[in-house]
C-alpha atoms as a PDB file:
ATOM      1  CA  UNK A   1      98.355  73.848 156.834  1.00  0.00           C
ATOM      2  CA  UNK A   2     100.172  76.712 155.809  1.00  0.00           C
ATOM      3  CA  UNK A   3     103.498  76.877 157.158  1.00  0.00           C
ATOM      4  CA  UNK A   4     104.629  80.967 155.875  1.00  0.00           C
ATOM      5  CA  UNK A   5     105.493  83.524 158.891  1.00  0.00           C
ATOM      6  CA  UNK A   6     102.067  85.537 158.997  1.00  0.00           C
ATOM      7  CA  UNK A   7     102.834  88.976 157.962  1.00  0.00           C
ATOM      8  CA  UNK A   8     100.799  91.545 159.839  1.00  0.00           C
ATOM      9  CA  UNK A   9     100.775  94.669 157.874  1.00  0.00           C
ATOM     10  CA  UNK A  10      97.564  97.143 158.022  1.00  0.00           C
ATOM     11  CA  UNK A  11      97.138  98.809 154.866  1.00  0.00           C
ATOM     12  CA  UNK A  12      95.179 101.993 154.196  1.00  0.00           C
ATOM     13  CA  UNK A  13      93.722 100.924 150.927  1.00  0.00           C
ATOM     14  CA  UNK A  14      92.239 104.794 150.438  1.00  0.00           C
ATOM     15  CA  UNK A  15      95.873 106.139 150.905  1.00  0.00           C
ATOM     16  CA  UNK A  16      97.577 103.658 148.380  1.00  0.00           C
ATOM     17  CA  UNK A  17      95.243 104.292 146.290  1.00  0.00           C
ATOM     18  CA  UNK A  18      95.231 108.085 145.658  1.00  0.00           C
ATOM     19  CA  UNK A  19      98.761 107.364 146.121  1.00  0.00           C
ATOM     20  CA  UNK A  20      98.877 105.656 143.260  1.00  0.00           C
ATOM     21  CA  UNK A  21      95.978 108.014 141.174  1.00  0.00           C
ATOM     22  CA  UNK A  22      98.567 110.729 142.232  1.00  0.00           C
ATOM     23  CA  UNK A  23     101.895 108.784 140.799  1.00  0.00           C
ATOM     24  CA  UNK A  24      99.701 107.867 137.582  1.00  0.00           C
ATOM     25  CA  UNK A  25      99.094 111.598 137.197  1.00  0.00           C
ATOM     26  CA  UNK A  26      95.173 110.958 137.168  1.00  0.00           C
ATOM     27  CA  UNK A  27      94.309 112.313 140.508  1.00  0.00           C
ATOM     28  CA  UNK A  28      92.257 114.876 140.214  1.00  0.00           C
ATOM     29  CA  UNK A  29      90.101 113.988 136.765  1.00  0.00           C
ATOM     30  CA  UNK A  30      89.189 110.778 139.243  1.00  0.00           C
ATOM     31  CA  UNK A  31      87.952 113.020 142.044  1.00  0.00           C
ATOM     32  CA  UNK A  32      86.269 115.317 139.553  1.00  0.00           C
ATOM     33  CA  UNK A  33      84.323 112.481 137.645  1.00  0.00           C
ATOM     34  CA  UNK A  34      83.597 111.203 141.600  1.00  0.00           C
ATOM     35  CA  UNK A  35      82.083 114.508 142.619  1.00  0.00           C
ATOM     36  CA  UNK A  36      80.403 114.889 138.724  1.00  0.00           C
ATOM     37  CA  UNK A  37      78.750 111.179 139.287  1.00  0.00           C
ATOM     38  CA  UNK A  38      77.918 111.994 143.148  1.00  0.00           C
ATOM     39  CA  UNK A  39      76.116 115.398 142.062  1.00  0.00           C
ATOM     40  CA  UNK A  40      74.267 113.596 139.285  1.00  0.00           C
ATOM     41  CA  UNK A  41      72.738 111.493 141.325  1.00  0.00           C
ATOM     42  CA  UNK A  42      71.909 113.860 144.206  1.00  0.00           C
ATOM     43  CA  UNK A  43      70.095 116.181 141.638  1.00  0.00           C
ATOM     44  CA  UNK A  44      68.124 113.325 140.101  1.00  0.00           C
ATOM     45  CA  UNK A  45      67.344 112.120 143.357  1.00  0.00           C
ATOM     46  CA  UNK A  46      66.075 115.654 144.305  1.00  0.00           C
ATOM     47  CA  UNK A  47      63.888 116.092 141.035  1.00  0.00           C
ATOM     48  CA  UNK A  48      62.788 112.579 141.998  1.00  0.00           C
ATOM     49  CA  UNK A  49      61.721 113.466 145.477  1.00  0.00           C
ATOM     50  CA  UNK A  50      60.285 116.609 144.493  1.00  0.00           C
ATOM     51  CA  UNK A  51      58.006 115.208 141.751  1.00  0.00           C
ATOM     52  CA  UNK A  52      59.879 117.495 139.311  1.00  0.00           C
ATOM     53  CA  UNK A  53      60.169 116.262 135.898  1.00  0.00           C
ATOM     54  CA  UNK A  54      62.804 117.331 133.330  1.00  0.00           C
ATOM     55  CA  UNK A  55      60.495 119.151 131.101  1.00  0.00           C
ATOM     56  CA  UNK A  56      59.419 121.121 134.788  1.00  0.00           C
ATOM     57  CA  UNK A  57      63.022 121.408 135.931  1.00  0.00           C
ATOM     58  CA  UNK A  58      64.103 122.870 132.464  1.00  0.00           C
ATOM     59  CA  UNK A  59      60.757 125.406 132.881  1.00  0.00           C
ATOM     60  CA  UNK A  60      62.033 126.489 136.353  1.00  0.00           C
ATOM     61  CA  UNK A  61      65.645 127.146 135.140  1.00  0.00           C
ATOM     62  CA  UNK A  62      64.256 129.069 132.127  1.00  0.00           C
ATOM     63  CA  UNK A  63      66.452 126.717 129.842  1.00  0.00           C
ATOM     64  CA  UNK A  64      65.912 123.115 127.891  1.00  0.00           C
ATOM     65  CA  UNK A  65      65.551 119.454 128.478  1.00  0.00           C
ATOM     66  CA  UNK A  66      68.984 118.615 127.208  1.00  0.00           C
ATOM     67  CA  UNK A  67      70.442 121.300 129.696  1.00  0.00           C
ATOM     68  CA  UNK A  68      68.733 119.221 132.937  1.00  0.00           C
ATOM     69  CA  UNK A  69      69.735 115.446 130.988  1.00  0.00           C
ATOM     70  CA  UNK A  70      73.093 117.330 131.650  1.00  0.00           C
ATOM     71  CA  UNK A  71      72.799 117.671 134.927  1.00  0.00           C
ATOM     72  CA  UNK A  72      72.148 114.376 135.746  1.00  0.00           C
ATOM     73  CA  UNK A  73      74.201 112.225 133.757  1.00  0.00           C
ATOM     74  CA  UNK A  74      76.625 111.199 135.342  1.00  0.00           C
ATOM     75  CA  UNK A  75      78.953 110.935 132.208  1.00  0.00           C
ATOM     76  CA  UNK A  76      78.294 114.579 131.276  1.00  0.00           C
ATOM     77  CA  UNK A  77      81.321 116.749 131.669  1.00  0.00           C
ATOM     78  CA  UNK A  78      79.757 120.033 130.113  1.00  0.00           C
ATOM     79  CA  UNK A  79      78.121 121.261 133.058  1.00  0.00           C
ATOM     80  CA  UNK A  80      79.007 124.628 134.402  1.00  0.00           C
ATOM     81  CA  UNK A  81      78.701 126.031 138.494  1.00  0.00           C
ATOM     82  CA  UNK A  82      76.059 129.076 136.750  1.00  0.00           C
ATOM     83  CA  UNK A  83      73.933 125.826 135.589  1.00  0.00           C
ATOM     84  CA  UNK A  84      74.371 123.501 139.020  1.00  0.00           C
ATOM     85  CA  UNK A  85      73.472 126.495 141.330  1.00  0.00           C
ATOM     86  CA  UNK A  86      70.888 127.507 138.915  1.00  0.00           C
ATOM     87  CA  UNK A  87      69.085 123.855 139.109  1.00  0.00           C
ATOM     88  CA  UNK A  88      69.688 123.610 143.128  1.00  0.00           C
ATOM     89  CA  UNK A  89      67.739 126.859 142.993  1.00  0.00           C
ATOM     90  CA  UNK A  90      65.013 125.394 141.102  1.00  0.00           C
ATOM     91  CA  UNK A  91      64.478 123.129 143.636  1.00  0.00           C
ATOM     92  CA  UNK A  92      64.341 124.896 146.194  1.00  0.00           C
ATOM     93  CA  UNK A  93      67.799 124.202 147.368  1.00  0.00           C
ATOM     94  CA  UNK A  94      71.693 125.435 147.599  1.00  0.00           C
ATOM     95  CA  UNK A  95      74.490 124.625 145.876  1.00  0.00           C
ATOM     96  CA  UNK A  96      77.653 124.499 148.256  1.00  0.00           C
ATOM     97  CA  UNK A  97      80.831 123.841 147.218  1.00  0.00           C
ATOM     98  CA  UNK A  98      83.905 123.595 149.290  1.00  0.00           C
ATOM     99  CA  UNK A  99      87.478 123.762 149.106  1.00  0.00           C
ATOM    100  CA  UNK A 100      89.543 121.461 151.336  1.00  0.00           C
ATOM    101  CA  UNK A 101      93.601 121.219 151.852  1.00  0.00           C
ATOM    102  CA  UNK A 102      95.105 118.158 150.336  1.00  0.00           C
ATOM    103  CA  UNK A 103      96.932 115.493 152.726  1.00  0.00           C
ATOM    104  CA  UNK A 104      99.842 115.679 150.380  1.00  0.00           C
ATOM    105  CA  UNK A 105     100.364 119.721 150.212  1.00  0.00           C
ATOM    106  CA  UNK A 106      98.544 120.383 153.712  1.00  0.00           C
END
């Protein structure tokens, strides 16, 4: 039996935690690897879903392989908007970007 006062405290673990990405100075290179990682996957998934291969998706964007591996590895940081709204075009889609106030400057 534990006999400690229970201490109620609600905690929003998202809040520390940017909190802290903010304090550590890190911030936005961890939201920028997020979105990188996010749109990796959402391409791949879309070349997937499309039956596109890379060697088609490179065709289509009138570049090379390597270009579209970019693209959609996650871990790839040499990407530019030209080449993300070029390959969302390729398939048929949009790229949309946003641009959101921050709860700390807002």
């Amino acid at each position: 039996m534990n006999n400690s006062p229970e201490v109620k405290e609600t905690y929003s673990m998202g809040s520390c935690f940017e909190d802290f990405l903010e304090e550590e100075g890190i911030l936005a290179q961890v939201e920028a690897t997020a979105l990188k990682r996010v749109l990796a996957y959402q391409f791949e998934q879309a070349m997937k879903n499309a039956n596109v291969s890379k060697a088609e998706m490179a065709k289509r964007m009138c570049t090379n392989e390597a270009s579209v591996e970019r693209i959609i590895n996650s871990d790839s940081k040499s990407i530019t908007l030209n080449t993300l709204a070029k390959a969302a075009t390729a398939l048929g889609m949009r790229l949309n970007i946003t641009l959101e106030a921050h709860k700390n400057y807002a």
